[in-house]
C-alpha atoms as a PDB file:
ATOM      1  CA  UNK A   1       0.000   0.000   0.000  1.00  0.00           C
ATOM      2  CA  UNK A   2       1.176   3.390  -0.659  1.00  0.00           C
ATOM      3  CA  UNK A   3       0.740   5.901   2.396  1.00  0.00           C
ATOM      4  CA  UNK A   4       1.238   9.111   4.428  1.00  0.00           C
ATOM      5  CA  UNK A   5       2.548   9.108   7.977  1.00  0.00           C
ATOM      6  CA  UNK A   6       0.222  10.685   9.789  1.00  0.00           C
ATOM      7  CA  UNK A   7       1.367  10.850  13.289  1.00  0.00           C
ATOM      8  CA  UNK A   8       4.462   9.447  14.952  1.00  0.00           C
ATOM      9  CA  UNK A   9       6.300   9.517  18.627  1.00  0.00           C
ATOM     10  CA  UNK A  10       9.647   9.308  18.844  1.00  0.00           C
ATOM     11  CA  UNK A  11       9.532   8.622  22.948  1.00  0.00           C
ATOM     12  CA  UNK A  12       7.050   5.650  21.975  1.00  0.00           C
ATOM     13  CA  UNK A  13       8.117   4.653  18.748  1.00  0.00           C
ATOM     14  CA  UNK A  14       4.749   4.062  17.344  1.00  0.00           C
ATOM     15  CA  UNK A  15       2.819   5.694  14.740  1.00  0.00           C
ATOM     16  CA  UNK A  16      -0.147   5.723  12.149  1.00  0.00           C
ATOM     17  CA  UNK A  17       0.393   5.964   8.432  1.00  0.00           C
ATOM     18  CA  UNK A  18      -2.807   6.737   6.160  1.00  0.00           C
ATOM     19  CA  UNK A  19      -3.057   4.611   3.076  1.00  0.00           C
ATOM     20  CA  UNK A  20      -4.644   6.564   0.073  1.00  0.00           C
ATOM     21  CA  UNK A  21      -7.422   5.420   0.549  1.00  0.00           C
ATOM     22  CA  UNK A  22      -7.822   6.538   3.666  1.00  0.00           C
ATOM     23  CA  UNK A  23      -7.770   3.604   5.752  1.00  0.00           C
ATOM     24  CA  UNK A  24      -4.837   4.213   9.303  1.00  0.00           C
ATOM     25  CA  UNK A  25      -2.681   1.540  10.297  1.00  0.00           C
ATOM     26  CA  UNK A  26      -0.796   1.525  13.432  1.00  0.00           C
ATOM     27  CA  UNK A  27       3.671   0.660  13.017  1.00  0.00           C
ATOM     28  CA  UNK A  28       5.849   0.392  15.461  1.00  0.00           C
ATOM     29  CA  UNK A  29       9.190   1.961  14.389  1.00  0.00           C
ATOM     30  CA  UNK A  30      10.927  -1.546  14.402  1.00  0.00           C
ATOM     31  CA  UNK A  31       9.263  -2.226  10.994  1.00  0.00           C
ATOM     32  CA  UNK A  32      10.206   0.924   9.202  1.00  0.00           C
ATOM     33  CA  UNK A  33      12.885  -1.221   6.544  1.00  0.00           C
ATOM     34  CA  UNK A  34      15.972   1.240   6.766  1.00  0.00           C
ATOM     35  CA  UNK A  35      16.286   0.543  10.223  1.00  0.00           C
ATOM     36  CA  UNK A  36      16.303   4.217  11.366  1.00  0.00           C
ATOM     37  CA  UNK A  37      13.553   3.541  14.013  1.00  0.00           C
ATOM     38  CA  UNK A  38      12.356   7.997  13.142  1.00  0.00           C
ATOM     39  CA  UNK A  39       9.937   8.436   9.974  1.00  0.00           C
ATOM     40  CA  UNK A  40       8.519  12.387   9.433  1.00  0.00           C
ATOM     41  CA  UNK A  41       5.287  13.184  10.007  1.00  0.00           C
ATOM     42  CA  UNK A  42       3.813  13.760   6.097  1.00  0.00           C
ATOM     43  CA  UNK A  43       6.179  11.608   4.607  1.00  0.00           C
ATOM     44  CA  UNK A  44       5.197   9.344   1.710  1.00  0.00           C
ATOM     45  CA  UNK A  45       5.894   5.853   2.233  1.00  0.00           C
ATOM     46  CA  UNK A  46       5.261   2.158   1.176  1.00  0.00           C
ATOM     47  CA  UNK A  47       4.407  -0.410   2.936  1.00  0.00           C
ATOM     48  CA  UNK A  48       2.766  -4.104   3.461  1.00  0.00           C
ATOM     49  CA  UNK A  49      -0.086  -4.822   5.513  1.00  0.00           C
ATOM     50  CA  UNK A  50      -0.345  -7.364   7.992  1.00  0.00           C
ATOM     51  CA  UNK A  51      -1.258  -9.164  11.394  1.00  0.00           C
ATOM     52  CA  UNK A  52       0.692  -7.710  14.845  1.00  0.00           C
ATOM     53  CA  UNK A  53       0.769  -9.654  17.411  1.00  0.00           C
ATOM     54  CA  UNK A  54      -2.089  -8.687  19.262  1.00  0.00           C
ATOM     55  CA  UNK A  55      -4.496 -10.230  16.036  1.00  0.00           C
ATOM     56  CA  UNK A  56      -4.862  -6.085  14.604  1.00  0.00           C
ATOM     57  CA  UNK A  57      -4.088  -4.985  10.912  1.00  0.00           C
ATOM     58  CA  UNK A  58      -0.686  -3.194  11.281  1.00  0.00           C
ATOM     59  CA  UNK A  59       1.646  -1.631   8.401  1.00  0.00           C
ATOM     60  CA  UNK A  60       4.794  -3.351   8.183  1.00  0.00           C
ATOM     61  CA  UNK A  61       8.151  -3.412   5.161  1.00  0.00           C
ATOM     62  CA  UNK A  62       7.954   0.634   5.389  1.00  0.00           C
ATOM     63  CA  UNK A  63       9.517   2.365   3.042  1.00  0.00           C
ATOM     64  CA  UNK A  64      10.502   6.076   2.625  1.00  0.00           C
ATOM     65  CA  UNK A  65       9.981   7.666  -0.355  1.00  0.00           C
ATOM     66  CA  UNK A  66      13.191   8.837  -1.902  1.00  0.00           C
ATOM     67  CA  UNK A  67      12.742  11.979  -4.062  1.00  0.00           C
ATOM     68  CA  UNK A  68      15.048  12.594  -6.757  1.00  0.00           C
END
């Protein structure tokens, strides 16, 4: 799915990106894939939907945009 971040906490780690179609899933900064654990707030991304551990849809695989 391709997405916005919408809200993120550095102290927590946690997060919410908005797919296009306007649908929020939770991340936890572990699964953002360059391993930088800090994503901006507005920043496009890509990323692969899935099950956490507590049984919820979460976004997982996320990927920054890189801009040219």
């Amino acid at each position: 799915m391709k997405g916005r971040i919408e809200a993120f906490s550095d102290h927590r780690g946690d997060g919410l990106v908005r797919s296009v179609d306007g649908e929020g899933l939770y991340f936890h900064c572990v699964s953002i894939a360059d391993g930088s654990r800090s994503v901006a707030i507005g920043e496009t991304v890509t990323a692969r939907r899935g099950v956490g551990h507590l049984g919820h849809d979460e976004a997982f695989e996320i990927v920054k945009e890189t801009r040219a």
